[in-house]
Every structure is written in structure tokens, then in C-alpha cells.
C-alpha atoms as a PDB file:
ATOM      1  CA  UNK A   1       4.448 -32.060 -38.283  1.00  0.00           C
ATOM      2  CA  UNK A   2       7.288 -32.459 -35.822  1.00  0.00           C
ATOM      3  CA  UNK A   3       7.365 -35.781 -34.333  1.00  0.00           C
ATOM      4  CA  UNK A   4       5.138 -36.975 -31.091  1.00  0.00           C
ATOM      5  CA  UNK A   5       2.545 -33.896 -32.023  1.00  0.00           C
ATOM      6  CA  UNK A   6      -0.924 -34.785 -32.895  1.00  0.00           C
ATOM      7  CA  UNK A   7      -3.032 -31.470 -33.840  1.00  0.00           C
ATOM      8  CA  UNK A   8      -0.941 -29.627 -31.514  1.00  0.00           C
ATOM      9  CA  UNK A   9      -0.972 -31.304 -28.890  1.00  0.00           C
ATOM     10  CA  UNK A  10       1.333 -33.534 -26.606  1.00  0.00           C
ATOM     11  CA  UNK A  11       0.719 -36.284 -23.889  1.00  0.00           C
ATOM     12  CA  UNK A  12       3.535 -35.314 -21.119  1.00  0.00           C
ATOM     13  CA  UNK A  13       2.860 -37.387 -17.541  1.00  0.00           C
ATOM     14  CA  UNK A  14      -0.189 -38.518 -18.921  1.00  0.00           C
ATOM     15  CA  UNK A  15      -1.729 -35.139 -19.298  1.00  0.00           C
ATOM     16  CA  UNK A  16      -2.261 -33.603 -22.216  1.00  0.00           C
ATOM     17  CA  UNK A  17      -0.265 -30.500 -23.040  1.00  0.00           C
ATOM     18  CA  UNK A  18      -0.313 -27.319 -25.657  1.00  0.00           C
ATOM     19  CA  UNK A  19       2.711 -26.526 -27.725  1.00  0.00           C
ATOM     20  CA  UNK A  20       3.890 -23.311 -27.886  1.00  0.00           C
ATOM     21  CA  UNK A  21       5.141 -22.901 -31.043  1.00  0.00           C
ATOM     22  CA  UNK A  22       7.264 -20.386 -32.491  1.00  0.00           C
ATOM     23  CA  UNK A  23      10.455 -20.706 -35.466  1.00  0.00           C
ATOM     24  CA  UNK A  24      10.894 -24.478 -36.320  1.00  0.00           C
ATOM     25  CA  UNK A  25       8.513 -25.634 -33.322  1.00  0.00           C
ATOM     26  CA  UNK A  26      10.876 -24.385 -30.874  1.00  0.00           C
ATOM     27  CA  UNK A  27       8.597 -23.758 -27.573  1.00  0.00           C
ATOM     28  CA  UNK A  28       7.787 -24.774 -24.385  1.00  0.00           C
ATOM     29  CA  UNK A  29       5.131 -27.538 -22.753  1.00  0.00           C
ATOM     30  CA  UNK A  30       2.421 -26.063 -20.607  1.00  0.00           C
ATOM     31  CA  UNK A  31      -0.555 -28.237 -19.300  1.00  0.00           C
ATOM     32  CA  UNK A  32      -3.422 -27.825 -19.618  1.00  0.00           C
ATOM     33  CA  UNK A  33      -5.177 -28.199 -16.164  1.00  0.00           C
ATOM     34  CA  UNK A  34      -1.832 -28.598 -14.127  1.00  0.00           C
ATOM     35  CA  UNK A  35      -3.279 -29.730 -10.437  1.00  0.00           C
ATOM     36  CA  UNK A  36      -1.402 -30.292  -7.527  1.00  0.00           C
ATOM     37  CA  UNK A  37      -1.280 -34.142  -8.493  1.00  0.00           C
ATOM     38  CA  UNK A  38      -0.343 -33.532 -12.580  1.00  0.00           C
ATOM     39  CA  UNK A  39       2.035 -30.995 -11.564  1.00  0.00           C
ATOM     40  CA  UNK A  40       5.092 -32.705 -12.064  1.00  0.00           C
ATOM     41  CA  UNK A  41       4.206 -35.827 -10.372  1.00  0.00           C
ATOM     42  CA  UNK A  42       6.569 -37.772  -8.408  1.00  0.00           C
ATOM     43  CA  UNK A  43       8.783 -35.064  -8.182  1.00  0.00           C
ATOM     44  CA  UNK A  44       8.412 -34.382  -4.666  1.00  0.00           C
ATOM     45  CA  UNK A  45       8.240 -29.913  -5.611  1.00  0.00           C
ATOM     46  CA  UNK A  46       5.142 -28.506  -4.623  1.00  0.00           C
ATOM     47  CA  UNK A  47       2.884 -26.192  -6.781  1.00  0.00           C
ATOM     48  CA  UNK A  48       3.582 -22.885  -6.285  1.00  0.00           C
ATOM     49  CA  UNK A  49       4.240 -19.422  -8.173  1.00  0.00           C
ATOM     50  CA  UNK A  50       7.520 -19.321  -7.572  1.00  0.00           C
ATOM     51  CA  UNK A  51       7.731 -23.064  -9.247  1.00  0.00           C
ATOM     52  CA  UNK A  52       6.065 -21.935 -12.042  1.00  0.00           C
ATOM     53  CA  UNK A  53       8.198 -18.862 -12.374  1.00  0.00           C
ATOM     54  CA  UNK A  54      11.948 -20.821 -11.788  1.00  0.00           C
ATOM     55  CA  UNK A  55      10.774 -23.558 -14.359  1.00  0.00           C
ATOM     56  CA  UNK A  56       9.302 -20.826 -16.515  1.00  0.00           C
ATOM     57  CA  UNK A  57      12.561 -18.640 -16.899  1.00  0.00           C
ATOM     58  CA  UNK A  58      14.759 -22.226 -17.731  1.00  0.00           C
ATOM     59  CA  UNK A  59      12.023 -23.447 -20.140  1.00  0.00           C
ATOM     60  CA  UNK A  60      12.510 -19.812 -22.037  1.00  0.00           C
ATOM     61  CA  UNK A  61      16.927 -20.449 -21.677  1.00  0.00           C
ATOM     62  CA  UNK A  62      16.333 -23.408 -23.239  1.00  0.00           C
ATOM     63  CA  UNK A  63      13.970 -21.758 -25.712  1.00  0.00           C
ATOM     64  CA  UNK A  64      15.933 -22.094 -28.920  1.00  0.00           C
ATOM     65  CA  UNK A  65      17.032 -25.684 -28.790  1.00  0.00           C
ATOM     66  CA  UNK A  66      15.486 -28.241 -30.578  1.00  0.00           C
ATOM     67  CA  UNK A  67      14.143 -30.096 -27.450  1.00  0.00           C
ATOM     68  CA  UNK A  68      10.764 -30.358 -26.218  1.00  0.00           C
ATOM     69  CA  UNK A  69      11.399 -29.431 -22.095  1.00  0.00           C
ATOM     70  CA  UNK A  70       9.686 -31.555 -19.493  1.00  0.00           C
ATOM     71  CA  UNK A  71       8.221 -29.843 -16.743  1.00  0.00           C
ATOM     72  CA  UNK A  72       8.508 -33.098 -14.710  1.00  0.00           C
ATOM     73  CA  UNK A  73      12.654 -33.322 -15.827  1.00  0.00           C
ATOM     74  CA  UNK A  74      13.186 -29.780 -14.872  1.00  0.00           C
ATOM     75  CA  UNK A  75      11.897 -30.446 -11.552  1.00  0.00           C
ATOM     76  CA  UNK A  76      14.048 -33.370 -11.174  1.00  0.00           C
ATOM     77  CA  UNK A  77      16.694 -31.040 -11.739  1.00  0.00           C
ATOM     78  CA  UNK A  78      16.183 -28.760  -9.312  1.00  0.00           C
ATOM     79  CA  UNK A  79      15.302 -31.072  -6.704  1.00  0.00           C
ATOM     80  CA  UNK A  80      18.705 -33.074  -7.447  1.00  0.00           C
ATOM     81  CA  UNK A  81      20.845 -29.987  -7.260  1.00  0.00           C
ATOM     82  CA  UNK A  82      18.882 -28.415  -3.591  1.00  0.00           C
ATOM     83  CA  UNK A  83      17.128 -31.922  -2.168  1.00  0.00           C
ATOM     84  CA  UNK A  84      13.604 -32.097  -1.567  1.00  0.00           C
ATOM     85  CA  UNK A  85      13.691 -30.321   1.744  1.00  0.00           C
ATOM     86  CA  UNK A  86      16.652 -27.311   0.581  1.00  0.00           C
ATOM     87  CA  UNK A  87      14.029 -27.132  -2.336  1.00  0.00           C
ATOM     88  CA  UNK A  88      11.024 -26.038  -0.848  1.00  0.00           C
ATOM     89  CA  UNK A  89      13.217 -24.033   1.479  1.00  0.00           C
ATOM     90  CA  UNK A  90      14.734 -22.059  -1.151  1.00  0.00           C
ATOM     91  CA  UNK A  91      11.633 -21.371  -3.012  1.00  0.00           C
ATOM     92  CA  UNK A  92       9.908 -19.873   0.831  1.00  0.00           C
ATOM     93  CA  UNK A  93      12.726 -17.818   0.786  1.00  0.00           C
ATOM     94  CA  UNK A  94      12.674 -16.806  -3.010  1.00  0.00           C
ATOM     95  CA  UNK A  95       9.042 -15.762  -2.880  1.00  0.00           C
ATOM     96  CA  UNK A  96       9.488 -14.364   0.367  1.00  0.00           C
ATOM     97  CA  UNK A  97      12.000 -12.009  -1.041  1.00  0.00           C
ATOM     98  CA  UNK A  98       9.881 -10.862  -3.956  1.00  0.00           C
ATOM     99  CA  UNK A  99       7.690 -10.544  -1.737  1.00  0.00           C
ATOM    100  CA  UNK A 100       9.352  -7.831   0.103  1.00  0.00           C
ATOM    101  CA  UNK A 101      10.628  -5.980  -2.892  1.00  0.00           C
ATOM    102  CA  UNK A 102       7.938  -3.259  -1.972  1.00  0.00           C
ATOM    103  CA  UNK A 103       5.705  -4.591   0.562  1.00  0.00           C
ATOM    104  CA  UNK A 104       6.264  -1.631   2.736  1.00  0.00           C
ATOM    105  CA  UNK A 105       6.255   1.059   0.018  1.00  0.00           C
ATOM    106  CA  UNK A 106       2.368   1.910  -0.062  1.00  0.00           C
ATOM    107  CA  UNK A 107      -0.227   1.149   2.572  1.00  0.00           C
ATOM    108  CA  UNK A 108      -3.948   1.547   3.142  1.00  0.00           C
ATOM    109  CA  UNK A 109      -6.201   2.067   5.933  1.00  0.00           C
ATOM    110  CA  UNK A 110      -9.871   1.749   4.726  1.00  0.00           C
ATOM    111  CA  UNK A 111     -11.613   0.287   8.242  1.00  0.00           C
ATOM    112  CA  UNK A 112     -14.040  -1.809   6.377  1.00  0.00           C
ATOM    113  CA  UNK A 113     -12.833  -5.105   8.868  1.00  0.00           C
ATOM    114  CA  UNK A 114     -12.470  -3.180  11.827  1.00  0.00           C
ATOM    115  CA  UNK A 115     -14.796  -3.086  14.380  1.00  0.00           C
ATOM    116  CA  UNK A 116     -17.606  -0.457  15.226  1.00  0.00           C
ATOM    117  CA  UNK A 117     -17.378   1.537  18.558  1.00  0.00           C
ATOM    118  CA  UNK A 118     -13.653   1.626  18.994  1.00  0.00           C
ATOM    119  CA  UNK A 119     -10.403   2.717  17.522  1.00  0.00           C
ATOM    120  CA  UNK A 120      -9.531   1.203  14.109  1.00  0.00           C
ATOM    121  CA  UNK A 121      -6.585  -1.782  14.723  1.00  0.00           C
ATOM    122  CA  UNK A 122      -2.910  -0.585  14.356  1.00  0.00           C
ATOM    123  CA  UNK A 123      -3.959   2.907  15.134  1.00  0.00           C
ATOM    124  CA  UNK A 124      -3.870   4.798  18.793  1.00  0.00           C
ATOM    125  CA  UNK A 125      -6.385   7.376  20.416  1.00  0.00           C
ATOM    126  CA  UNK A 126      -3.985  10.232  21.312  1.00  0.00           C
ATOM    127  CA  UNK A 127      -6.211  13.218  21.645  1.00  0.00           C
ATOM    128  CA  UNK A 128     -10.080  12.704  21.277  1.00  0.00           C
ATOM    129  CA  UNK A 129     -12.465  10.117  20.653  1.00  0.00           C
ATOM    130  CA  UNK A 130     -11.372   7.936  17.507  1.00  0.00           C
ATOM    131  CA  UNK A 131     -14.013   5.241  16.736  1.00  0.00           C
ATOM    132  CA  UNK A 132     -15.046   3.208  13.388  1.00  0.00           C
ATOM    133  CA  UNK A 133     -18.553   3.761  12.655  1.00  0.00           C
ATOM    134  CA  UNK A 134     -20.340   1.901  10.130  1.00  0.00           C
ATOM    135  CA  UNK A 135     -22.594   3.669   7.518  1.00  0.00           C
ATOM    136  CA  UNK A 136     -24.459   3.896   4.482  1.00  0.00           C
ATOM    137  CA  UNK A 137     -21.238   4.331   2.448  1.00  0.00           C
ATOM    138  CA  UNK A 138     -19.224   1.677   4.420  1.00  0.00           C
ATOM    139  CA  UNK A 139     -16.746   1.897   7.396  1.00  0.00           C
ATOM    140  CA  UNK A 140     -15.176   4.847   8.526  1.00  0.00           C
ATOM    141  CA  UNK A 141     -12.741   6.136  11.427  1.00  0.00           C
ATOM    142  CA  UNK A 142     -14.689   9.043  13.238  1.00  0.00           C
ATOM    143  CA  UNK A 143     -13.524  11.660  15.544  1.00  0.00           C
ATOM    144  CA  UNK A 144     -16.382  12.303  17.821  1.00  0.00           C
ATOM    145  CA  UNK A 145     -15.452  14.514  20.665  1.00  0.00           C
ATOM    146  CA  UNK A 146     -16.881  17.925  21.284  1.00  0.00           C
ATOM    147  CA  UNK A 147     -13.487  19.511  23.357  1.00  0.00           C
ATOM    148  CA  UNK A 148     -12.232  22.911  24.207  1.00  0.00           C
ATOM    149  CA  UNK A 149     -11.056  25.155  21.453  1.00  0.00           C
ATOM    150  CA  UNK A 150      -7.417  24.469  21.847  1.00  0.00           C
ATOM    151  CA  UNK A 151      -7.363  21.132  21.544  1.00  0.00           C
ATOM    152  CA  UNK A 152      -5.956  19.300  18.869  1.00  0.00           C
ATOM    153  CA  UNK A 153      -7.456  15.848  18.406  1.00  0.00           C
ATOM    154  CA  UNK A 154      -5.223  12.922  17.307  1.00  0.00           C
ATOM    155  CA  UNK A 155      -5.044   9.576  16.264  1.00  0.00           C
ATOM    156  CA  UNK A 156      -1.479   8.013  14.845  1.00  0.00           C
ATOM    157  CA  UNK A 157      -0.761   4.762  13.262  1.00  0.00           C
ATOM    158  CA  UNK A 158       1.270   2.623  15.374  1.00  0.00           C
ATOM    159  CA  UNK A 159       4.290   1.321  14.046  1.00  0.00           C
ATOM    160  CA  UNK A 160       4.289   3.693  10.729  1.00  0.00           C
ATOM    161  CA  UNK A 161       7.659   5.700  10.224  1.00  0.00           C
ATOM    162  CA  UNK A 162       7.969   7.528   7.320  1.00  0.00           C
ATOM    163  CA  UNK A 163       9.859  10.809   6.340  1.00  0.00           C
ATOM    164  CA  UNK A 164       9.603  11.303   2.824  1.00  0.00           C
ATOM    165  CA  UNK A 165       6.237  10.363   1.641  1.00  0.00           C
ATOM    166  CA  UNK A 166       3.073  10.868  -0.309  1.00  0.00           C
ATOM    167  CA  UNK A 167       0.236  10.495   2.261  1.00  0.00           C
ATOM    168  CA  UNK A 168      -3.638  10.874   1.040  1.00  0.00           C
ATOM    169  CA  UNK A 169      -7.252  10.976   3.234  1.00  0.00           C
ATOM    170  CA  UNK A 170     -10.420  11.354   2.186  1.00  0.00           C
ATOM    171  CA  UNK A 171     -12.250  13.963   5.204  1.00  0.00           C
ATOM    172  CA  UNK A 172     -16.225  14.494   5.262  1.00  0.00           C
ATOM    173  CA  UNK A 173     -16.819  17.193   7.835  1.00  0.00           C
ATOM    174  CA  UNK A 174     -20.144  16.345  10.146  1.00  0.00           C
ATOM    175  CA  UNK A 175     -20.539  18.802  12.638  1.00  0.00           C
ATOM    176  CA  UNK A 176     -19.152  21.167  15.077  1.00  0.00           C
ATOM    177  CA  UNK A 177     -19.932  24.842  15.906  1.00  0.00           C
ATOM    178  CA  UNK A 178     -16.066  26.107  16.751  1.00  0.00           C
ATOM    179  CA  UNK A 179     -14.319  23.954  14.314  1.00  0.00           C
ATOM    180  CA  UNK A 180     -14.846  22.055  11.652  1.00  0.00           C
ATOM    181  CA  UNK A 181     -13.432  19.109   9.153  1.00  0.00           C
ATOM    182  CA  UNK A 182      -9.497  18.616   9.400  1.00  0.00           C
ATOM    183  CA  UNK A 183      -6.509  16.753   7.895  1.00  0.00           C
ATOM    184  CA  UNK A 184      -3.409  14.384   7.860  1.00  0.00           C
ATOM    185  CA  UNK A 185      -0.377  14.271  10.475  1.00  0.00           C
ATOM    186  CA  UNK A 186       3.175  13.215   9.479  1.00  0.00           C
ATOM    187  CA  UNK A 187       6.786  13.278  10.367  1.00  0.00           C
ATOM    188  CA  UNK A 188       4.986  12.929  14.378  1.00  0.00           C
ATOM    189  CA  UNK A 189       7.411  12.276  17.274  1.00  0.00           C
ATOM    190  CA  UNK A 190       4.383  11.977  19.429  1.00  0.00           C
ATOM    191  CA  UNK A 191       0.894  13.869  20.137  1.00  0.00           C
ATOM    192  CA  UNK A 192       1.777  16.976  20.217  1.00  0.00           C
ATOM    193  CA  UNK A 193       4.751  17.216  17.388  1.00  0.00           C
ATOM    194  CA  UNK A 194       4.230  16.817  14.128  1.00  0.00           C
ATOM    195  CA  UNK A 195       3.388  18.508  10.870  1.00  0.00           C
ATOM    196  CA  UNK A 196      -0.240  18.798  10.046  1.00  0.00           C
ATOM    197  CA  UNK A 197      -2.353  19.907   6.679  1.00  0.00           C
ATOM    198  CA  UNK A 198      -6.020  20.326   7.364  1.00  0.00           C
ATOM    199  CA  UNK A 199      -9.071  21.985   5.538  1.00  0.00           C
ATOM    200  CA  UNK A 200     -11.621  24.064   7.584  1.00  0.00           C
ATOM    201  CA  UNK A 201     -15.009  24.688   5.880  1.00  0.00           C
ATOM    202  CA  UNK A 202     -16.212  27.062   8.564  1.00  0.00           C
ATOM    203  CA  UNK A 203     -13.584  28.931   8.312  1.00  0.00           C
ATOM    204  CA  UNK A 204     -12.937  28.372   3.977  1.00  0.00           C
ATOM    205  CA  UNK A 205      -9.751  27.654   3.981  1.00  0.00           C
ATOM    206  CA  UNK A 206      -6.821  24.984   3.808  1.00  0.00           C
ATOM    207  CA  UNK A 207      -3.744  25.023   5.703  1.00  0.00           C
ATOM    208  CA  UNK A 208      -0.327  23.742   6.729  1.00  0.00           C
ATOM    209  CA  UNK A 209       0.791  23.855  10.025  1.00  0.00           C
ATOM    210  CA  UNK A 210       4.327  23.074  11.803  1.00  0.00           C
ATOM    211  CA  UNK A 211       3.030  21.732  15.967  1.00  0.00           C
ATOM    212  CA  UNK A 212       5.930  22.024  18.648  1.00  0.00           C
ATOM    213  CA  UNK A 213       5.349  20.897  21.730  1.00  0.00           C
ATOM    214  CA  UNK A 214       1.655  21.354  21.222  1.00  0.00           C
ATOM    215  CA  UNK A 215       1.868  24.738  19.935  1.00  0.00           C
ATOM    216  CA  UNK A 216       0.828  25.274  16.268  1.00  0.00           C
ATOM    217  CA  UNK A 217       2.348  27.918  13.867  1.00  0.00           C
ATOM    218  CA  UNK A 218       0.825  28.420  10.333  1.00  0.00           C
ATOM    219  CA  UNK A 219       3.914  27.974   7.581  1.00  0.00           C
ATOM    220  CA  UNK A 220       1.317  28.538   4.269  1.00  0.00           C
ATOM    221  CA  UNK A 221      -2.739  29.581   3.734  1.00  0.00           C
ATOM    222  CA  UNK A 222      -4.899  28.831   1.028  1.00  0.00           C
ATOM    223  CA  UNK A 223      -8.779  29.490   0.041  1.00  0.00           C
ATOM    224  CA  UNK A 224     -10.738  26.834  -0.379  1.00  0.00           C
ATOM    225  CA  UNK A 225     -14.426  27.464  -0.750  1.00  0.00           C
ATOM    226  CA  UNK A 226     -16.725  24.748   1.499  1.00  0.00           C
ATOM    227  CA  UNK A 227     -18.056  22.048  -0.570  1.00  0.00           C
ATOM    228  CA  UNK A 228     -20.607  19.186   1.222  1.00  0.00           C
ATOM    229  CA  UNK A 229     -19.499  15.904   1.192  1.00  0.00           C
ATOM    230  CA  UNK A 230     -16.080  14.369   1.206  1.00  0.00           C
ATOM    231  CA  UNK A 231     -12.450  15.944   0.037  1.00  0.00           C
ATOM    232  CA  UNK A 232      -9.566  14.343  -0.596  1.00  0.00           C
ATOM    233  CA  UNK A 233      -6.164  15.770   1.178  1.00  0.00           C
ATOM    234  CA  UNK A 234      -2.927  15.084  -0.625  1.00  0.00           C
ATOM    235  CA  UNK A 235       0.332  15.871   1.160  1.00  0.00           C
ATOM    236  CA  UNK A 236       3.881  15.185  -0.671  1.00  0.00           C
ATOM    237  CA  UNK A 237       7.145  15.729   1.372  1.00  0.00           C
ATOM    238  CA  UNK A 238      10.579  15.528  -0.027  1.00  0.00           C
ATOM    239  CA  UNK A 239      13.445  16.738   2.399  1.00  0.00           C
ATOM    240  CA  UNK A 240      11.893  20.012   3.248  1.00  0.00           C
ATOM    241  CA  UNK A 241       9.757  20.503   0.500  1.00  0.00           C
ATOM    242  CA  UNK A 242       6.031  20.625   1.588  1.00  0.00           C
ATOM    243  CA  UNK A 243       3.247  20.721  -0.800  1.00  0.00           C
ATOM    244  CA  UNK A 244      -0.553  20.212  -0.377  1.00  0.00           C
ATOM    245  CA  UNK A 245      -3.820  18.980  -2.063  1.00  0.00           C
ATOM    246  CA  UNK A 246      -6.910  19.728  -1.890  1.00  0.00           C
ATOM    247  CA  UNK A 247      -9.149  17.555  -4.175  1.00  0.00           C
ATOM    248  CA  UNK A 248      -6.243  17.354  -6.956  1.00  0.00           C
ATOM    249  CA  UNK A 249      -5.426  20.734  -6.846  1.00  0.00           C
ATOM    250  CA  UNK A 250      -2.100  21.881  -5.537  1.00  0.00           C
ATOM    251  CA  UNK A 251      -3.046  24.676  -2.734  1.00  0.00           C
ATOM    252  CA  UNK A 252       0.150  25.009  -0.589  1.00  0.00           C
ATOM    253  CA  UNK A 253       3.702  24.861  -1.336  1.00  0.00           C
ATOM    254  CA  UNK A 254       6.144  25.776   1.434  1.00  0.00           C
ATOM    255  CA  UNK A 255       9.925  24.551   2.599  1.00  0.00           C
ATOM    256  CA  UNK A 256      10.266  23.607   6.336  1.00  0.00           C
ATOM    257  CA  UNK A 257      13.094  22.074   8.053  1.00  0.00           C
ATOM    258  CA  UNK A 258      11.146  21.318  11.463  1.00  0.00           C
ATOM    259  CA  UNK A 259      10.923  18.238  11.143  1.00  0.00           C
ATOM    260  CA  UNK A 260      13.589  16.480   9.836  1.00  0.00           C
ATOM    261  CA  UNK A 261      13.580  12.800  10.475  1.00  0.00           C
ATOM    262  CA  UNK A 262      11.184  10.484   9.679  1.00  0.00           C
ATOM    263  CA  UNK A 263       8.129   9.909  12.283  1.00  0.00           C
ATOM    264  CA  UNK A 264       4.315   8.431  12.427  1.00  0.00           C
ATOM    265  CA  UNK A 265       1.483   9.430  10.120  1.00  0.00           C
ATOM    266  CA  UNK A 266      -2.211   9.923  11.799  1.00  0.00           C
ATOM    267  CA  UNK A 267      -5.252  12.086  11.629  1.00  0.00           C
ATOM    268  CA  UNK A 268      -6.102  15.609  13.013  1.00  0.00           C
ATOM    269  CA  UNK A 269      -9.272  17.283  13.947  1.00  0.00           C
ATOM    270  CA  UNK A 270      -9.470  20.786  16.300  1.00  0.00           C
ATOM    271  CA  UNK A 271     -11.750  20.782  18.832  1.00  0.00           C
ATOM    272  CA  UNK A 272     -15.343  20.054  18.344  1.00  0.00           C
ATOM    273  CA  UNK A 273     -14.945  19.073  14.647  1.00  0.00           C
ATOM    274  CA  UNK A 274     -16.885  15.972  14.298  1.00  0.00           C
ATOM    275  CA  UNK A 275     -15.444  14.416  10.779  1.00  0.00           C
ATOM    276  CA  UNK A 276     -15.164  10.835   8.984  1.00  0.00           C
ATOM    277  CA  UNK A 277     -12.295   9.681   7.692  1.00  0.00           C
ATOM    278  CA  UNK A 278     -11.480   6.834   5.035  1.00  0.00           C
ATOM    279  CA  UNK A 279      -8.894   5.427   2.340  1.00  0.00           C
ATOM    280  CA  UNK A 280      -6.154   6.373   4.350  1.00  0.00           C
ATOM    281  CA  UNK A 281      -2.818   6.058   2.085  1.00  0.00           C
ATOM    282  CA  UNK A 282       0.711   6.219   2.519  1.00  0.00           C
ATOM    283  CA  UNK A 283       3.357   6.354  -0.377  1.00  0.00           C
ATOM    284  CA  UNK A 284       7.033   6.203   0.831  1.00  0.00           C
ATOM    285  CA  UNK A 285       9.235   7.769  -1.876  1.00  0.00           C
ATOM    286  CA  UNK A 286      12.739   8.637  -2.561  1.00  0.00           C
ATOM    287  CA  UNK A 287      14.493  12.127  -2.014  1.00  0.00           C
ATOM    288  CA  UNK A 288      15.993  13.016  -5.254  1.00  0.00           C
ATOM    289  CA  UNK A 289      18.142  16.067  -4.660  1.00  0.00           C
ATOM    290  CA  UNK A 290      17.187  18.463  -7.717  1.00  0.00           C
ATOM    291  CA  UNK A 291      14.147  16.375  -9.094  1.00  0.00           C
ATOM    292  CA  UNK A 292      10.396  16.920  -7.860  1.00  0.00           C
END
């Protein structure tokens, strides 16, 4: 056996610790139950994943010597080179940054903490009434205004700006005699300009729709048969390149140059379409000239 290893095992700050072993019992020291007190005590370097991951990647440098490495000596290290307080600072900072390596690239609205009887938080009532109801299947955000024909109801996420994306809803239509169901918004400069996809099951069909100063123009149709219950709308925009899902299943494919820079993301009923939404998703991805 190599020497200060009984069974396998190792006594390092008083705790005892499990080799790793690998060719000629090179390896690394890992407690057992490291708390905040047996984590490298004395050292002053608090117990954190970023800790664990700087004194992880020297333990596996120092991998092939023949040396057992200290957890508590590696800290010492560190804490010699930075100082106690440039120390804790640096490892904020570190995680912070990892942190950010895409915190912003995919987010989710699902409304299950938001509050019943008014607007979901981080999103604004443009057009409509936009509320979070609560039922059997958890919370959603409703649109439940019965309004003229021509108008287009809307609710946008405040503070989202996105121009290339892949944005995803699930829609369950409730009621409404002169509309029904509806769809995603992106690319919006404000209420009443923005690109919109939307399915209709009165009217069996799913759309995509370029609005200019409030005035809609169709760019692409599709037939899609009603169905109760929810669907899921998919919507993935690269430069100018528009295409559309319907539950999975690519409907719409059309080039528009509208729109060009990036803008908000929201919801979109017509009307008196009464409809729950949920699992609101948004994807930000890369334009890749000549790659789809």
C-alpha cells in the first residue's frame, strides 16, 4: 500500500478522506462530508462551487505527480497569492461570469408565481385584458376581453429584445364567437408593429402576419384543422427567414424584411378570442449566413 493509506482511506484536517486512485496511486483527496467548518479549515476561503471548481482543476494539474494534494494547502495558496478579501472577490466575480455565459440566451414565462386577477410580472397590457388565472392545470396568462372585430389584443414582455430567435407558446382557445385562439408577437417596436403568427380554429387555419402601424397584411397561409385543447406555436427567425409551427409541424415558411432589428416578444389574440396561454419560451440564436 502506499504510505499513510489505511483501506483506502486518509485522515486530512482531521476528516477522513477517499483516495482517488488511478496509475501508481496518483489521485486526488476528496472528503467525505466536506462542511463549511471541514472545508479547509483555517483557511479563511469560503465554501463555494467556484472553490470547489478552482481547487478541482489544480488538484487534476497536479494529477500525475507523486504527491498526495491538500485541499487545505491549495487554499493557502490561493489565499496567499489574492488575500483573504481579493479572494472571495475574485471568486464573486468568477462565478458571476460563468454565470452570465448564457443567462440571457433562453427564458421562460410559465405564471405559476404570479398573481391571479392581473397581468403576469415583467409583462404589459397593451391591447385587451391580460390577467393570470389559476386553474385545474395550473397558472395561466388569459386574454379576456370581448372587443370589436378589428382589434388586435396585446400583451409584450417588458424589457425583452430579441431579433433572431426561436420563440414557443402553448395557446388553448376558450371562447369567442368572431374570433378565436391566437399566437406569438416578435421583432415589436410597440402595440401596433410587430410580426405576429397565430392559429384560428374558427376559421381552420394558421397564419403569419407582418402589422404596420396597426394594419395587418398576411405574408403566408396554412390549414390547420381545429383540435380541442392546447397547441403549441413555434416561430424561428433568422435575418429574414420566417418559419412557423404548429404542434411540431412546420406550416409556414416565408422571407420578410419588415422588420429588421431586433424588438419585444408578447402575445396576440383578435378581438373577442378568449384564450390561455402558458410556457412561454424564448431562444436567442445566431444568424449564420448560409446555414438553417
Amino acid at each position: 500500500g502506499c504510505r499513510g493509506c489505511l483501506g483506502g482511506k486518509r485522515v486530512v484536517n482531521g476528516n477522513e478522506a477517499i483516495i482517488v486512485r488511478e496509475r501508481s496511486h496518483r489521485g486526488l483527496v476528496r472528503l467525505e462530508n466536506p462542511g463549511v467548518d471541514s472545508w479547509n479549515r483555517g483557511s479563511g476561503v469560503p465554501e463555494t462551487p467556484a472553490t470547489r471548481a478552482i481547487l478541482g482543476m489544480f488538484g487534476l494539474a497536479h494529477a500525475t505527480s507523486w504527491r498526495w494534494i491538500s485541499i487545505r494547502w491549495m487554499a493557502r495558496v490561493w489565499k496567499s497569492v489574492l488575500g483573504g478579501e481579493a479572494m472571495k472577490l475574485f471568486v464573486v466575480g468568477l462565478l458571476g461570469f460563468v454565470m452570465m455565459i448564457g443567462a440571457d440566451k433562453v427564458q421562460t414565462w410559465n405564471f405559476e408565481r404570479d398573481e391571479p386577477g392581473r397581468v403576469a410580472k415583467g409583462f404589459t397590457n397593451e391591447v385587451g385584458r391580460w390577467e393570470v388565472v389559476a386553474t385545474q392545470e395550473g397558472r395561466v396568462l388569459a386574454q379576456k376581453a370581448e372587443n370589436p372585430d378589428a382589434t388586435f389584443n396585446v400583451a409584450l414582455v417588458s424589457g425583452s429584445s430579441a431579433k433572431d430567435l426561436n420563440l414557443t407558446v402553448r395557446v388553448k382557445p376558450v371562447s369567442g364567437k368572431e374570433d378565436q385562439g391566437g399566437g406569438l408577437v416578435w421583432r415589436a417596436r410597440d402595440s401596433k408593429n410587430y410580426y405576429i403568427a397565430r392559429y384560428n380554429p374558427l376559421e381552420d387555419n394558421f397564419r403569419v402576419y407582418k402589422v404596420v402601424d396597426g394594419i395587418r397584411t398576411m405574408l403566408q397561409d396554412s390549414r390547420a384543422l381545429r383540435e380541442s385543447g392546447w397547441r403549441s406555436i413555434r416561430v424561428v427567425m433568422k435575418g429574414d427567414h420566417i418559419e412557423c409551427f404548429l404542434d411540431g409541424k412546420k406550416l409556414l415558411d416565408v422571407h420578410d424584411s419588415t422588420w429588421t432589428e431586433a424588438g419585444r416578444v408578447g402575445l396576440w389574440s383578435k378581438a373577442d378570442a378568449q384564450s390561455y396561454f402558458d410556457d412561454l419560451t424564448l431562444e436567442a440564436v445566431e444568424d449564420r449566413p448560409g446555414k438553417e
